[in-house]
C-alpha atoms as a PDB file:
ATOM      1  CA  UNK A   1     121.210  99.191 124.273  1.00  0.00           C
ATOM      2  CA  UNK A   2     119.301  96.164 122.747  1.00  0.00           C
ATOM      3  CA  UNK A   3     120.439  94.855 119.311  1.00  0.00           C
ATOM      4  CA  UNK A   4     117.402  94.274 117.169  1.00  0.00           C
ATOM      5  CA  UNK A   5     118.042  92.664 113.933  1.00  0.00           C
ATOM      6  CA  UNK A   6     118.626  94.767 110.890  1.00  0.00           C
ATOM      7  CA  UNK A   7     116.834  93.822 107.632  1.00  0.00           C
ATOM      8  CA  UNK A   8     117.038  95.354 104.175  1.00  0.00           C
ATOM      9  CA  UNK A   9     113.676  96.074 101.461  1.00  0.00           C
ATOM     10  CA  UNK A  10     114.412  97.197  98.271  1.00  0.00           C
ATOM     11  CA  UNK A  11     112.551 100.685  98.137  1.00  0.00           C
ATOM     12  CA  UNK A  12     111.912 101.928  94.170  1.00  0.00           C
ATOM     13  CA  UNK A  13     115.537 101.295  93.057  1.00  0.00           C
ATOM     14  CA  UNK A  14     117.189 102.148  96.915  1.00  0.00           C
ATOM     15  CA  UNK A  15     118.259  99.984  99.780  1.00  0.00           C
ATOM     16  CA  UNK A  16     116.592 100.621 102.949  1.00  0.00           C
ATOM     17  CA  UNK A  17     117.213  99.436 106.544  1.00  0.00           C
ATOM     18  CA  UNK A  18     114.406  98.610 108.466  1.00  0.00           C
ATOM     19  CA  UNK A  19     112.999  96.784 112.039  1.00  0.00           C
ATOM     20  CA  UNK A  20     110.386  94.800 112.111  1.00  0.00           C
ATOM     21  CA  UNK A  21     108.959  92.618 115.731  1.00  0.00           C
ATOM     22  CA  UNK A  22     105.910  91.835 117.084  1.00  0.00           C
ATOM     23  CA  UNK A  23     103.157  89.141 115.585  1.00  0.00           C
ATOM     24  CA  UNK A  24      99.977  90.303 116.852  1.00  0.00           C
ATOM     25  CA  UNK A  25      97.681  93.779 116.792  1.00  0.00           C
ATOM     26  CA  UNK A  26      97.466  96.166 113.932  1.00  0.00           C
ATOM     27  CA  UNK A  27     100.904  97.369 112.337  1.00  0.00           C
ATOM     28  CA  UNK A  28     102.631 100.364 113.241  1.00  0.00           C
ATOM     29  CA  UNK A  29     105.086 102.406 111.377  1.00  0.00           C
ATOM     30  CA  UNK A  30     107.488 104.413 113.347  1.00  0.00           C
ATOM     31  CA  UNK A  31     109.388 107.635 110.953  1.00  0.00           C
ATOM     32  CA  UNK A  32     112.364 109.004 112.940  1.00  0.00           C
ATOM     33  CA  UNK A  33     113.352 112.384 111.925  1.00  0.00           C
ATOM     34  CA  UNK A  34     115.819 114.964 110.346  1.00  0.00           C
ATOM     35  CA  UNK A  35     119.091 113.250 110.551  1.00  0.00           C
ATOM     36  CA  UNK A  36     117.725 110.239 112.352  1.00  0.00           C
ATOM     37  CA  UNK A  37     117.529 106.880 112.494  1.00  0.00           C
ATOM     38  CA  UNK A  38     116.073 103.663 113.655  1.00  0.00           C
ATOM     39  CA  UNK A  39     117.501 103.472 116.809  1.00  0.00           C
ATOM     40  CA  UNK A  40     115.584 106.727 117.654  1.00  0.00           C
ATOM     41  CA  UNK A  41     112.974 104.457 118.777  1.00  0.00           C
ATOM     42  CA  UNK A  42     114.741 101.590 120.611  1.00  0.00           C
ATOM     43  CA  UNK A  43     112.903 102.657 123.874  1.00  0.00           C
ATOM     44  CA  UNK A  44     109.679 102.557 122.145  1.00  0.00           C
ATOM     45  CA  UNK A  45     109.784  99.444 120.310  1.00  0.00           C
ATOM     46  CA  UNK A  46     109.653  96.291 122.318  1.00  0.00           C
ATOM     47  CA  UNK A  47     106.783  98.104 124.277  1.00  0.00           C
ATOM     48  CA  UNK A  48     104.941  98.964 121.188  1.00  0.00           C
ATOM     49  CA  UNK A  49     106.284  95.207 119.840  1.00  0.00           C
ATOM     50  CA  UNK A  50     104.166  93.651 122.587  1.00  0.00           C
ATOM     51  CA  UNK A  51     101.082  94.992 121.662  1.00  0.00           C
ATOM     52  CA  UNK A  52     101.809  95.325 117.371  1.00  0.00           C
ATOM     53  CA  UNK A  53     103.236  94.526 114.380  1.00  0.00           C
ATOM     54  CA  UNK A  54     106.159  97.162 114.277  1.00  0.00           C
ATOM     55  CA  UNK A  55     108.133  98.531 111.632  1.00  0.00           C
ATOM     56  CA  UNK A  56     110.720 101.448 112.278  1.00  0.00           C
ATOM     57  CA  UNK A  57     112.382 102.422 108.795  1.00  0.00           C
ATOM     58  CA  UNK A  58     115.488 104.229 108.290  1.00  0.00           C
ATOM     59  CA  UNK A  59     114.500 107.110 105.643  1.00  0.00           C
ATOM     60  CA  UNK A  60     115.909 107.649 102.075  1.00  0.00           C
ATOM     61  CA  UNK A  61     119.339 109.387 103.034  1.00  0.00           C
ATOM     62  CA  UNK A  62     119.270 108.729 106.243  1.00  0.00           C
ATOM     63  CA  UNK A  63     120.670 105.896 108.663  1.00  0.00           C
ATOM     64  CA  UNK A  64     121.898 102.647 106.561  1.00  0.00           C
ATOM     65  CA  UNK A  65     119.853 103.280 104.199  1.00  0.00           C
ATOM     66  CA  UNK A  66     120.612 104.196 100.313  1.00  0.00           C
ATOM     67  CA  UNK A  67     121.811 107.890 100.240  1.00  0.00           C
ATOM     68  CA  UNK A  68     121.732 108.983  96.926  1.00  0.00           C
ATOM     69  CA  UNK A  69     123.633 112.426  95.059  1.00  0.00           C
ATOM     70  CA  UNK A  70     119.935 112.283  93.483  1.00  0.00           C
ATOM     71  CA  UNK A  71     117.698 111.984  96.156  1.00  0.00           C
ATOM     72  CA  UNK A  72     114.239 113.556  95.822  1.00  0.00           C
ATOM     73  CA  UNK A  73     114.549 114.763  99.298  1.00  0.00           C
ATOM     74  CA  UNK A  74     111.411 116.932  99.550  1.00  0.00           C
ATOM     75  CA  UNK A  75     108.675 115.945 102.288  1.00  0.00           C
ATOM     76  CA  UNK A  76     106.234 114.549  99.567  1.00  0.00           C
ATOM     77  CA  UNK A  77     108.916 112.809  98.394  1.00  0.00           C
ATOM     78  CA  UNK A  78     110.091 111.000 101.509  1.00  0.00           C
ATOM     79  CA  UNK A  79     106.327 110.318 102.429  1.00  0.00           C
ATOM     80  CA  UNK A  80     106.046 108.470  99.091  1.00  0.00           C
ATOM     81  CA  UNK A  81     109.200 106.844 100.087  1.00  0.00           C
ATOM     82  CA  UNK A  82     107.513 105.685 103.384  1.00  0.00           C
ATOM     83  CA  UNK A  83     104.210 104.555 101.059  1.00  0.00           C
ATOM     84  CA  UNK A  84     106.781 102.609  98.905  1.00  0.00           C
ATOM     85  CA  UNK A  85     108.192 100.946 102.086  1.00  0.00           C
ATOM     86  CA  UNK A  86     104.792  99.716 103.542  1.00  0.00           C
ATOM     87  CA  UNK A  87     104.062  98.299  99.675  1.00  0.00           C
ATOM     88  CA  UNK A  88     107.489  96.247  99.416  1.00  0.00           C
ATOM     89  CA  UNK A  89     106.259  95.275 103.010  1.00  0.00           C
ATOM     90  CA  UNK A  90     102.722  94.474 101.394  1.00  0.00           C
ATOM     91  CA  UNK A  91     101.280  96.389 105.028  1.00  0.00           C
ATOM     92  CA  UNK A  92      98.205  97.953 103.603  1.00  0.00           C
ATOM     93  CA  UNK A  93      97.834 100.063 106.034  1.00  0.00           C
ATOM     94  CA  UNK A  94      98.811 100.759 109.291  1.00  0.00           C
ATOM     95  CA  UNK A  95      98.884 103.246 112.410  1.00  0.00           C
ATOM     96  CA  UNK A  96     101.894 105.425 111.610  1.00  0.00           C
ATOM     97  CA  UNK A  97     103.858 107.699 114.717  1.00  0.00           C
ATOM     98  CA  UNK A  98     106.065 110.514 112.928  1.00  0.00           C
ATOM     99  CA  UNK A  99     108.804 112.035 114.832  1.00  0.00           C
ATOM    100  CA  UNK A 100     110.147 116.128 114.070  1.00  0.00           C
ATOM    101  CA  UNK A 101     110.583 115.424 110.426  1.00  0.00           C
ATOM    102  CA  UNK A 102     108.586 112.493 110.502  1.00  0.00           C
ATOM    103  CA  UNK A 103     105.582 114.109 111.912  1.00  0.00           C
ATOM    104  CA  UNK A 104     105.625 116.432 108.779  1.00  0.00           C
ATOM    105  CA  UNK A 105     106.373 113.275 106.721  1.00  0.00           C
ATOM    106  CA  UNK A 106     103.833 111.228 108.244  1.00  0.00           C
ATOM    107  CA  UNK A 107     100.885 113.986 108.142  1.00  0.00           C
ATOM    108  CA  UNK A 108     101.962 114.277 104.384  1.00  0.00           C
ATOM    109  CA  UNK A 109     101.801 110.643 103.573  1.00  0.00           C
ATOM    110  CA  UNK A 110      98.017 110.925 105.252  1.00  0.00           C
ATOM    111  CA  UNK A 111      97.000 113.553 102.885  1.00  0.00           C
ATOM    112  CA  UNK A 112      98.387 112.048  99.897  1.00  0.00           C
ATOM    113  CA  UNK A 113      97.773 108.090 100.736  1.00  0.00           C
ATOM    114  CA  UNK A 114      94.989 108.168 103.257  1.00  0.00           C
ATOM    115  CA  UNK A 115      93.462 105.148 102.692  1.00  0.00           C
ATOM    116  CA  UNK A 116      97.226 103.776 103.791  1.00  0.00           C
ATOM    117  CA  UNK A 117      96.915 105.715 107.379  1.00  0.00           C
ATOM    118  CA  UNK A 118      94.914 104.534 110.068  1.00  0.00           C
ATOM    119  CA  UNK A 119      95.805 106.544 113.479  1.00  0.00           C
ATOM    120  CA  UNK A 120      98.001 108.998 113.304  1.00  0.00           C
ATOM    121  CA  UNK A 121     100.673 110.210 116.353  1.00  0.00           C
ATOM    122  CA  UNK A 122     102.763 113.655 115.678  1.00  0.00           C
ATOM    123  CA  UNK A 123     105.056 113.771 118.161  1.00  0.00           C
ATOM    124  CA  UNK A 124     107.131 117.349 118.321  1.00  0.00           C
ATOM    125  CA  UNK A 125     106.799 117.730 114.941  1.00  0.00           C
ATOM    126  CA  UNK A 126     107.819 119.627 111.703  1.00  0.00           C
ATOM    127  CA  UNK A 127     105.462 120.862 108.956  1.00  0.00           C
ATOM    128  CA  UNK A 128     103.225 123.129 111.272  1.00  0.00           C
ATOM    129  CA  UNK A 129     104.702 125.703 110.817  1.00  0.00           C
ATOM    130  CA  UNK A 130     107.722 128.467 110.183  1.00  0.00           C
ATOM    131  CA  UNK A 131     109.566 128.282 113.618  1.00  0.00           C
ATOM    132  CA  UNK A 132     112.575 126.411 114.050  1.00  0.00           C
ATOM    133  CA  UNK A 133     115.507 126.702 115.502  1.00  0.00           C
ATOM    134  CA  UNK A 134     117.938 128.619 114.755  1.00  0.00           C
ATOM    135  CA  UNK A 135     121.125 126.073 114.565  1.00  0.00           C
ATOM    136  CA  UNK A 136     118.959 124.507 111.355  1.00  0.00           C
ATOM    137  CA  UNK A 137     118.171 127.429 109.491  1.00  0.00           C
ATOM    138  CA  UNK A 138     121.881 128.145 109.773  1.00  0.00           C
ATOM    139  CA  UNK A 139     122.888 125.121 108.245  1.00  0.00           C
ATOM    140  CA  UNK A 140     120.802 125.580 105.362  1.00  0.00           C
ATOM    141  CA  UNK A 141     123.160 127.836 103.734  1.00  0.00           C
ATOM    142  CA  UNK A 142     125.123 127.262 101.760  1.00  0.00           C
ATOM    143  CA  UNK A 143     129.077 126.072 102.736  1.00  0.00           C
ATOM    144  CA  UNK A 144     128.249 127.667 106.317  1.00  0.00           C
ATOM    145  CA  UNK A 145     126.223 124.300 106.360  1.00  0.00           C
ATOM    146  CA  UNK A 146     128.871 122.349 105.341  1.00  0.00           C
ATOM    147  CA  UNK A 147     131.393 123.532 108.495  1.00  0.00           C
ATOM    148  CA  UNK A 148     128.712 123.663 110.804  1.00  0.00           C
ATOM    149  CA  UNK A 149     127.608 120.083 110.405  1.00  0.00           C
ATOM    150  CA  UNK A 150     131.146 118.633 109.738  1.00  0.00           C
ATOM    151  CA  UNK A 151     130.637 115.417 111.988  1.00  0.00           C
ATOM    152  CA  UNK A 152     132.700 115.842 115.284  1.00  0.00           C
ATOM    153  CA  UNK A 153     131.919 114.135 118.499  1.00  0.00           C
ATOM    154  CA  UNK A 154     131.936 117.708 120.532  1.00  0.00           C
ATOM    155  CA  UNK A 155     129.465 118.484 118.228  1.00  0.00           C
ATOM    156  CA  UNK A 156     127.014 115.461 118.115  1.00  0.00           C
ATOM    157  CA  UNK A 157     126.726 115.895 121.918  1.00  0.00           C
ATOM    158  CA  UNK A 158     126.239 119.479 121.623  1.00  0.00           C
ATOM    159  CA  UNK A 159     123.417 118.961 118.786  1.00  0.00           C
ATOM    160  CA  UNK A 160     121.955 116.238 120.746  1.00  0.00           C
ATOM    161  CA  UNK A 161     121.918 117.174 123.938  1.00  0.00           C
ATOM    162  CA  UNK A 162     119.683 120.697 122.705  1.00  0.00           C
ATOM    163  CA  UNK A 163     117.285 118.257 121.841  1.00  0.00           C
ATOM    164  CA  UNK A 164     116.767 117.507 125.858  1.00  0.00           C
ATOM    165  CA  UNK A 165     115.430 119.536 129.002  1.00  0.00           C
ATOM    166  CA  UNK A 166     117.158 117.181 130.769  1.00  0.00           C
ATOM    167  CA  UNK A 167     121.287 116.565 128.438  1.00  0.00           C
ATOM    168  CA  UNK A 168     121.948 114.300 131.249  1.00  0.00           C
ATOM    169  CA  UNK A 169     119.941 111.560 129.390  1.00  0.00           C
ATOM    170  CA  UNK A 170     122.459 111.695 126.267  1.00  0.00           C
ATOM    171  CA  UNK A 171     124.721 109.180 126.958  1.00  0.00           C
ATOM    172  CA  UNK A 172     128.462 108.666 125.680  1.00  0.00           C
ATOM    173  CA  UNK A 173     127.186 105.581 123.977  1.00  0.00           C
ATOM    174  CA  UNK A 174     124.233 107.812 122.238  1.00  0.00           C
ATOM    175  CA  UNK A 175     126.520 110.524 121.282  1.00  0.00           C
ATOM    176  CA  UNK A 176     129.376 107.623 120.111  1.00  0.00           C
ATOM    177  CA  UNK A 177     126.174 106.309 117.715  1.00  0.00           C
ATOM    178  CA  UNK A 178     124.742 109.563 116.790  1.00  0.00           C
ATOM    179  CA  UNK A 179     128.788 110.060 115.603  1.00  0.00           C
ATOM    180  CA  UNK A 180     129.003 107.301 113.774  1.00  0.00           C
ATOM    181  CA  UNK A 181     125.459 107.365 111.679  1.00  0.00           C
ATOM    182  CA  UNK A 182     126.325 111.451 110.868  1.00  0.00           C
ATOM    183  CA  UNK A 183     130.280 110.134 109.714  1.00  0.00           C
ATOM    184  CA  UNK A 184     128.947 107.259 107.204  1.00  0.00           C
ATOM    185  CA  UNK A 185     129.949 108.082 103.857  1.00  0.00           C
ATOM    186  CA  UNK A 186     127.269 110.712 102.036  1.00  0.00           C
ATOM    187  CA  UNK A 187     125.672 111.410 105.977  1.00  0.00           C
ATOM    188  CA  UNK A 188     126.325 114.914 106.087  1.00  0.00           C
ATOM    189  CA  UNK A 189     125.467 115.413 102.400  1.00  0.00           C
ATOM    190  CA  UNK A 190     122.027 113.961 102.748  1.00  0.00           C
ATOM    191  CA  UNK A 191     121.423 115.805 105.336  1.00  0.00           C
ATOM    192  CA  UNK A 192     121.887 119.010 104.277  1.00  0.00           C
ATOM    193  CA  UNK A 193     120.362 118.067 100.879  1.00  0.00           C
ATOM    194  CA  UNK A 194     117.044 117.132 103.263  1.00  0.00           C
ATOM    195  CA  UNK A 195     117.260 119.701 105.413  1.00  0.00           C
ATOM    196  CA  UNK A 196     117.683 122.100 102.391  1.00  0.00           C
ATOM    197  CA  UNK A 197     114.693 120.884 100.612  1.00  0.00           C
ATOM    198  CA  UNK A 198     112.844 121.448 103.376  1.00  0.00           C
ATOM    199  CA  UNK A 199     113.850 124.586 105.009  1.00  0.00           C
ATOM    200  CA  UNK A 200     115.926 127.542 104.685  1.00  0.00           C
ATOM    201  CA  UNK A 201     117.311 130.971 106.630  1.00  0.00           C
ATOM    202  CA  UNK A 202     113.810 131.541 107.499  1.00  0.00           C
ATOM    203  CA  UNK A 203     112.521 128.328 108.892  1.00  0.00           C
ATOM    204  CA  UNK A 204     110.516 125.923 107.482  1.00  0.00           C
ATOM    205  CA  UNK A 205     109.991 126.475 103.521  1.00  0.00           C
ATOM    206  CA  UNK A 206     106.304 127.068 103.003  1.00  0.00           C
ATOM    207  CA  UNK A 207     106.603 123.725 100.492  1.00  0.00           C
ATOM    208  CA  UNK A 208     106.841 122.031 103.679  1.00  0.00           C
ATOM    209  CA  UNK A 209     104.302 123.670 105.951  1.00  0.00           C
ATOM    210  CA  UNK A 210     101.834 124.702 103.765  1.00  0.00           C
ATOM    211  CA  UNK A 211     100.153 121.998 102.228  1.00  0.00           C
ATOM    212  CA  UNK A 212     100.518 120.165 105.861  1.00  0.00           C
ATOM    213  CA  UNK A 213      98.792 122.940 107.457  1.00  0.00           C
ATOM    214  CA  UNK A 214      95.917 123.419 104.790  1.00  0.00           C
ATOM    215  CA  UNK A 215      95.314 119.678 104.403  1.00  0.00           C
ATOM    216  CA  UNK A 216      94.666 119.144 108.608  1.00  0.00           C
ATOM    217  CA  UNK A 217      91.404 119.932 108.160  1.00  0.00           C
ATOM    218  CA  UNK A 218      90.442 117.122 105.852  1.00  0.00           C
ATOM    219  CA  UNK A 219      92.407 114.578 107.935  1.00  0.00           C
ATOM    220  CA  UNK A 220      89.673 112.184 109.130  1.00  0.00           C
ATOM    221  CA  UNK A 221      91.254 109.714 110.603  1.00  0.00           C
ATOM    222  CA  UNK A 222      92.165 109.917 114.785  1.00  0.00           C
ATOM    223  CA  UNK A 223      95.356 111.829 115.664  1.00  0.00           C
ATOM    224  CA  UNK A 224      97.514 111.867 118.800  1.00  0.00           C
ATOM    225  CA  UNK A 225      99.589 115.241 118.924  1.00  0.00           C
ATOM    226  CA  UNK A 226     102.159 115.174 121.881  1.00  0.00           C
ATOM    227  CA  UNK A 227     105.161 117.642 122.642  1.00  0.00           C
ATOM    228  CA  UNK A 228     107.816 118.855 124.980  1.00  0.00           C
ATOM    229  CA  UNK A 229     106.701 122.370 126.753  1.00  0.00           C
ATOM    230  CA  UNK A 230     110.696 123.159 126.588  1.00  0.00           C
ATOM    231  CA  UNK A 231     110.877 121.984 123.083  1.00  0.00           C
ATOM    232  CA  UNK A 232     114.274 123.987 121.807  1.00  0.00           C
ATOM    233  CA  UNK A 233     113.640 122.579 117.670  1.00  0.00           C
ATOM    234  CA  UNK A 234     110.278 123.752 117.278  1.00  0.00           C
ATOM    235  CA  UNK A 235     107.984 125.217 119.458  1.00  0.00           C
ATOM    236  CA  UNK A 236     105.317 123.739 121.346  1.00  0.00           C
ATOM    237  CA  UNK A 237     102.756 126.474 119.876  1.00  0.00           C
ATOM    238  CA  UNK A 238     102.473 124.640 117.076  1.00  0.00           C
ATOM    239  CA  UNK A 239     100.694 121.757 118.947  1.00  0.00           C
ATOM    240  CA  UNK A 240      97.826 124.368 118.943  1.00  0.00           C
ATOM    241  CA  UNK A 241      98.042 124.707 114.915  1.00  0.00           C
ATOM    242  CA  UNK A 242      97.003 120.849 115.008  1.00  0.00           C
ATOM    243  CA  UNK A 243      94.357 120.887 117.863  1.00  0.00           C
ATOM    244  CA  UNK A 244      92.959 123.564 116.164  1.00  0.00           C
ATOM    245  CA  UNK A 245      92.879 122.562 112.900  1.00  0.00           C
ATOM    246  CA  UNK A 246      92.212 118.595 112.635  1.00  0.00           C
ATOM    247  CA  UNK A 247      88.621 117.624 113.455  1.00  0.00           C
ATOM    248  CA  UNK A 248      89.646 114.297 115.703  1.00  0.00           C
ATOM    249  CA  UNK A 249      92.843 115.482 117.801  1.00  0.00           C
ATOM    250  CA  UNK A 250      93.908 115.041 120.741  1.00  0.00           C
ATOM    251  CA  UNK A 251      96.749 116.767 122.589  1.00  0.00           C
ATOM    252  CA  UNK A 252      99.245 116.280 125.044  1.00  0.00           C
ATOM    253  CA  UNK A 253     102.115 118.352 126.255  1.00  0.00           C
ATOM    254  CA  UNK A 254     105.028 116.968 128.394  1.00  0.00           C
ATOM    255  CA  UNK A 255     106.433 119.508 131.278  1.00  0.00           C
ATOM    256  CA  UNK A 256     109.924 119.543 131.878  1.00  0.00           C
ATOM    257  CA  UNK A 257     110.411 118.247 128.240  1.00  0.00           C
ATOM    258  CA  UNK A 258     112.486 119.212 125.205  1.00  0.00           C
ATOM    259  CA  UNK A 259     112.434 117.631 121.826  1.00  0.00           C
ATOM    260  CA  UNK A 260     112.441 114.140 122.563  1.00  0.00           C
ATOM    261  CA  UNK A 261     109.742 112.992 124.813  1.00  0.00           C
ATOM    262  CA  UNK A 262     109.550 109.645 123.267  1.00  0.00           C
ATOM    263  CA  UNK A 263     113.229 109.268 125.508  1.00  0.00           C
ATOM    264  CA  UNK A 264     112.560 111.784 128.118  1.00  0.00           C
ATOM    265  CA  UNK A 265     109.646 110.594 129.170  1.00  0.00           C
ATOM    266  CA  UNK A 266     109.644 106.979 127.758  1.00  0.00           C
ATOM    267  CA  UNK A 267     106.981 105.217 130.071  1.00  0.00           C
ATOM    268  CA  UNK A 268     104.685 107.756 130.288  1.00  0.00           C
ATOM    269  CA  UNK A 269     105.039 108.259 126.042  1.00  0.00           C
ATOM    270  CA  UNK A 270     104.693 104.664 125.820  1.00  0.00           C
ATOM    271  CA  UNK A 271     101.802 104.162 128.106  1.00  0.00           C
ATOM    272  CA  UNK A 272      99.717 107.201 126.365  1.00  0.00           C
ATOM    273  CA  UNK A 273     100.972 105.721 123.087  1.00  0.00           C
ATOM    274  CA  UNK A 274      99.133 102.560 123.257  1.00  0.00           C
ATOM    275  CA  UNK A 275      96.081 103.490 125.050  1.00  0.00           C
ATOM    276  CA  UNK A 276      95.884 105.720 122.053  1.00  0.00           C
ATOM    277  CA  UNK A 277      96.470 102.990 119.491  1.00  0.00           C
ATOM    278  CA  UNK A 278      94.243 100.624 121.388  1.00  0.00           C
ATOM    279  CA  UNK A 279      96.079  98.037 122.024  1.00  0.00           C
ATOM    280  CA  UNK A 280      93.941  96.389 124.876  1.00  0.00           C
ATOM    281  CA  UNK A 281      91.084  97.240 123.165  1.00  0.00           C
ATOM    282  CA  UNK A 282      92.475  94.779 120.170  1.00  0.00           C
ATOM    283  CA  UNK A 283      93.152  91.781 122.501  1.00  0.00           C
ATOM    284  CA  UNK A 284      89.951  91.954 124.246  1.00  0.00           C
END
């Protein structure tokens, strides 16, 4: 796996770990997702980094970054997080690709800031919707949460490989990292206090979904909606909440794909990413 350099922004009064490569194109901001991290996206970002300007940030609890007891871990909180981040950046705006979590965060961050938003890309993601699996609205209660997320390495590879069609893919040295981000001190904590904000026995909390789903059709701006057809996290149905909903969407569904096509199906996700983003159209 590729080292690219960490660097630190001061977001509001937290610390946050970020990527940043590339020196031509429009910028792109990549949000990873529940219990994610930067690294999420190291098969997407020299690609994209060819092309862009792009930024992958590790969210408020998440990751290296800051993970404070008094978080505001709420989706319209994180998306003004992400709005912070691009202003200590001083990116005024930007394409932004939101994955799980991220999609949810990144839709919300277009209906509160959209002037900040330029394309958006939802890629499996949260905030469509009630369904979700049941392993997360497990561990959103209360102390059952607490043993069921207790950082183990049997249970990072168990957790990451239902993310894939294909668990071959997670390697020992992606279940070694995904290990050591969830044991960092206050991990597991701001996880559940995220996931717990957001979510609940039943699914997705309505605080999370709803405003998403009533603000799509007011998003004017170009979106790029893909998914996994054997998506085990949240359904691919809800792809059909966006492409009905949002006036310029466009849709694309990976066979033989679970949670993660930005690694199951890197080229292909890569290729469809920047033909959507434009990138030859920029260096014509």
């Amino acid at each position: 796996m590729k080292t690219l350099q960490d660097r630190y922004v001061q977001v509001g009064k937290y610390n946050a770990r970020y990527w940043a490569e590339g020196s031509q194109g429009a910028p792109v901001v990549l949000i990873h997702g529940l219990g994610g991290f930067i690294e999420n996206w190291w098969c997407n970002f020299d690609v994209l980094a060819a092309h862009h300007r792009v930024y992958a940030v590790d969210l408020l609890g998440h990751g290296r970054t800051d993970k404070p007891k008094e978080g505001a871990y709420r989706v319209a909180d994180l998306a003004q997080f992400v709005k912070d981040f691009m202003a200590a950046l001083a990116i005024e705006h930007a394409h932004v690709v939101g994955h799980s979590l991220g999609g949810a965060i990144s839709t919300r961050l277009t209906l509160m800031h959209p002037a900040v938003v330029d394309r958006l890309v939802l890629v499996s993601s949260g905030g469509l919707g009630k369904e979700v699996t049941i392993a997360l609205r497990m561990a959103s209660i209360p102390l059952l949460g607490e043993l069921l997320t207790r950082p183990s390495r049997s249970g990072t590879a168990a957790s990451a490989k239902m993310s894939l069609h294909d668990p071959t893919l997670m390697t020992d040295e992606w279940i070694e990292l995904n290990y050591q981000m969830a044991s960092l001190p206050g991990a597991q904590q701001a996880f559940l206090r995220t996931l717990r904000a957001n979510g609940n026995l039943f699914g997705q909390g309505k605080s999370l979904y709803g405003p998403n789903v009533q603000g799509l059709p007011s998003i004017a701006k170009p979106v790029l909606v893909v998914w996994g057809r054997q998506d085990q996290i949240v359904p691919a149905a809800h792809a059909e909440v966006a492409a009905k909903n949002i006036p310029d969407v466009r849709v694309h569904i990976f066979e033989n794909c679970g949670h993660v096509p930005l690694l199951e199906h890197t080229q292909a996700f890569n290729e469809l990413l920047l033909e959507f983003l434009g990138s030859e159209r920029n260096h014509k």
